[in-house]
C-alpha atoms as a PDB file:
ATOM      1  CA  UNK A   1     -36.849  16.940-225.407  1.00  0.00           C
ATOM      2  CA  UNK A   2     -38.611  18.463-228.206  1.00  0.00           C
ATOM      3  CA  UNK A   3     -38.905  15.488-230.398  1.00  0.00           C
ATOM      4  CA  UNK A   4     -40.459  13.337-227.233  1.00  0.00           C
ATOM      5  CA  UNK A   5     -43.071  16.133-226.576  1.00  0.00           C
ATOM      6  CA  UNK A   6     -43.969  16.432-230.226  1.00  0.00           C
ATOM      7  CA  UNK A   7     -43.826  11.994-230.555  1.00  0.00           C
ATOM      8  CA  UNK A   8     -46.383  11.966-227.492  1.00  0.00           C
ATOM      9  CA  UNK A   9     -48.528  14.374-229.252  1.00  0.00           C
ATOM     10  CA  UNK A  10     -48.428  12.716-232.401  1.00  0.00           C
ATOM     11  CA  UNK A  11     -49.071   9.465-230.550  1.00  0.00           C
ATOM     12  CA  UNK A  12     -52.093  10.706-228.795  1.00  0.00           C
ATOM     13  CA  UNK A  13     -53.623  12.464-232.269  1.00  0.00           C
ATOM     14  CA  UNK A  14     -52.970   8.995-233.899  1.00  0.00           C
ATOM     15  CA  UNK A  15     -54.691   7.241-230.950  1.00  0.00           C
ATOM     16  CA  UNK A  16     -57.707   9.527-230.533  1.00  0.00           C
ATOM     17  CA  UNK A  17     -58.184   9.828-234.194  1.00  0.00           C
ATOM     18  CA  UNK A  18     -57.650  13.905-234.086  1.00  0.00           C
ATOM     19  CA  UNK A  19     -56.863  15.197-237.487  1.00  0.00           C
ATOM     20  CA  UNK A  20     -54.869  14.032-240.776  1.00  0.00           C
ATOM     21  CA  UNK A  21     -52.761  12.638-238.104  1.00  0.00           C
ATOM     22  CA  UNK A  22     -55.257   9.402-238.252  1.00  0.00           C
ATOM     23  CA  UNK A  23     -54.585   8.505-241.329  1.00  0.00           C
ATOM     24  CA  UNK A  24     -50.974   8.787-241.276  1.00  0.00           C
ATOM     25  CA  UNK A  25     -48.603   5.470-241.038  1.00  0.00           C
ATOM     26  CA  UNK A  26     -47.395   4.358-237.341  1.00  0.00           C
ATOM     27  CA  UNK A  27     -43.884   4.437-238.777  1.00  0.00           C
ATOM     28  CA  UNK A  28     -44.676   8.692-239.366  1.00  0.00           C
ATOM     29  CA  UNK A  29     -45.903   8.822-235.879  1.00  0.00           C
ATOM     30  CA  UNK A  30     -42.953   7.030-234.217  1.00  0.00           C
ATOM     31  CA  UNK A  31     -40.459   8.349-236.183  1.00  0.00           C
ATOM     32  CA  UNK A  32     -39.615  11.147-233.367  1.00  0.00           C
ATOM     33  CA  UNK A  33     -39.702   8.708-230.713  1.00  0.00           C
ATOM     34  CA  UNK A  34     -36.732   7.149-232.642  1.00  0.00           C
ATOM     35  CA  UNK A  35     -34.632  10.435-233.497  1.00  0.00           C
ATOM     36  CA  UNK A  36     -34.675  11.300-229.501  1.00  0.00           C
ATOM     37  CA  UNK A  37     -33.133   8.019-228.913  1.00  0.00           C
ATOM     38  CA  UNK A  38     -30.820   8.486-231.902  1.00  0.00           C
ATOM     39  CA  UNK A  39     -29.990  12.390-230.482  1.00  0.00           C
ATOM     40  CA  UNK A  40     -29.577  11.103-226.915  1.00  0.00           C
ATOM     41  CA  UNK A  41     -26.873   8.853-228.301  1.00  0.00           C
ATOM     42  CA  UNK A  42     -25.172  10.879-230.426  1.00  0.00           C
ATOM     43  CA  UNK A  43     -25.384  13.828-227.640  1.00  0.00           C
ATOM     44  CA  UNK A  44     -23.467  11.062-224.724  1.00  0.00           C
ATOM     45  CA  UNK A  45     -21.624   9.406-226.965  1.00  0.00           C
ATOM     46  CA  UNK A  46     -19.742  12.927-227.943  1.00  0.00           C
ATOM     47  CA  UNK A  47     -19.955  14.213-224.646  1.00  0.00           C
ATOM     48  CA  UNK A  48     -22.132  17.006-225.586  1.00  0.00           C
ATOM     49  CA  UNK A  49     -24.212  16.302-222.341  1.00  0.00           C
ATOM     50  CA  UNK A  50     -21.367  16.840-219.645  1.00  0.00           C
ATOM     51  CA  UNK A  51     -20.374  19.545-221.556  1.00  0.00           C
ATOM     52  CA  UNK A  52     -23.035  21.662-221.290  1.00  0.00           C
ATOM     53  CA  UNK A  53     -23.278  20.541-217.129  1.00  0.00           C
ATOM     54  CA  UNK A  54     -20.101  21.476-217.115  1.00  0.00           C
ATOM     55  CA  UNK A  55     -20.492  24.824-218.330  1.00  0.00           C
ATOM     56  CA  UNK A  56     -23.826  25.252-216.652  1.00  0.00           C
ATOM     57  CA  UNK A  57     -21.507  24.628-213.144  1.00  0.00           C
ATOM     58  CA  UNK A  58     -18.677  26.963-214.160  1.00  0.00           C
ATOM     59  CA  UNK A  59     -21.851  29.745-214.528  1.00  0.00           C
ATOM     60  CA  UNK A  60     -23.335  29.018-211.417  1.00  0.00           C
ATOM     61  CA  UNK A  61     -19.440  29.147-209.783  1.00  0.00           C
ATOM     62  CA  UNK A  62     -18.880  32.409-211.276  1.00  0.00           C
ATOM     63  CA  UNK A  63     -21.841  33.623-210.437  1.00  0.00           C
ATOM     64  CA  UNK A  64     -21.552  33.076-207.024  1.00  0.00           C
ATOM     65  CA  UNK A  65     -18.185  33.974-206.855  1.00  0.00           C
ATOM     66  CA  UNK A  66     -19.264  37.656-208.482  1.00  0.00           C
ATOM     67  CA  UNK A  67     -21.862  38.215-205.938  1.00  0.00           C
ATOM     68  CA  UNK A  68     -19.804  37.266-202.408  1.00  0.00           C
ATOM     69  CA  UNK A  69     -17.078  39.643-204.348  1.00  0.00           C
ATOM     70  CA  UNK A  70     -19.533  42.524-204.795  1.00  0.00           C
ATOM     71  CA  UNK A  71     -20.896  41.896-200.992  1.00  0.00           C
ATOM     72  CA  UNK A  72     -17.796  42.412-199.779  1.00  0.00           C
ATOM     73  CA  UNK A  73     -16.775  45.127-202.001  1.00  0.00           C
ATOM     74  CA  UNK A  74     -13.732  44.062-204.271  1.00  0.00           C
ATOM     75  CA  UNK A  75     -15.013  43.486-206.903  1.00  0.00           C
ATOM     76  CA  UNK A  76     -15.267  46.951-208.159  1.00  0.00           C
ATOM     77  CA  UNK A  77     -11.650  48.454-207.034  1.00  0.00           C
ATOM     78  CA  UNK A  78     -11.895  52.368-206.872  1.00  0.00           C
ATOM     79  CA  UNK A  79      -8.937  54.458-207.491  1.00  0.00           C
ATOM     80  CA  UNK A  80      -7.352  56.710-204.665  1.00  0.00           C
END
């Protein structure tokens, strides 16, 4: 997500002739553009993506879990 944010900026310098970024080559200012794609790839071709929803979910579960335990009071067992 980075390297999109930071390829439309460079995009928009380049276009509105803001900066050293005018004078720079179209291949410089495309070049993120092209590493997201390459990144997005890489991250669902290795399964990086569903991993992290995965683990995102299993937070949330837990989460949720810990909180109706607390509300009902076992989650904290006291000694008698």
């Amino acid at each position: 997500m980075y390297l999109l944010g930071l390829g439309i900026l460079l995009l928009a310098m380049k276009y509105l002739e803001i900066g050293p970024v005018a004078v720079w080559s179209w291949w410089v200012v495309l070049a993120p553009f092209a590493l997201a794609v390459a990144w997005w790839s890489w991250a669902d071709s290795t399964g990086y993506t569903k991993r992290k929803a995965m683990e995102r979910d299993n937070a949330r579960r837990k989460a949720r879990v810990d909180k109706n335990k607390e509300a009902i009071g076992t989650l904290r067992k006291r000694k008698r």
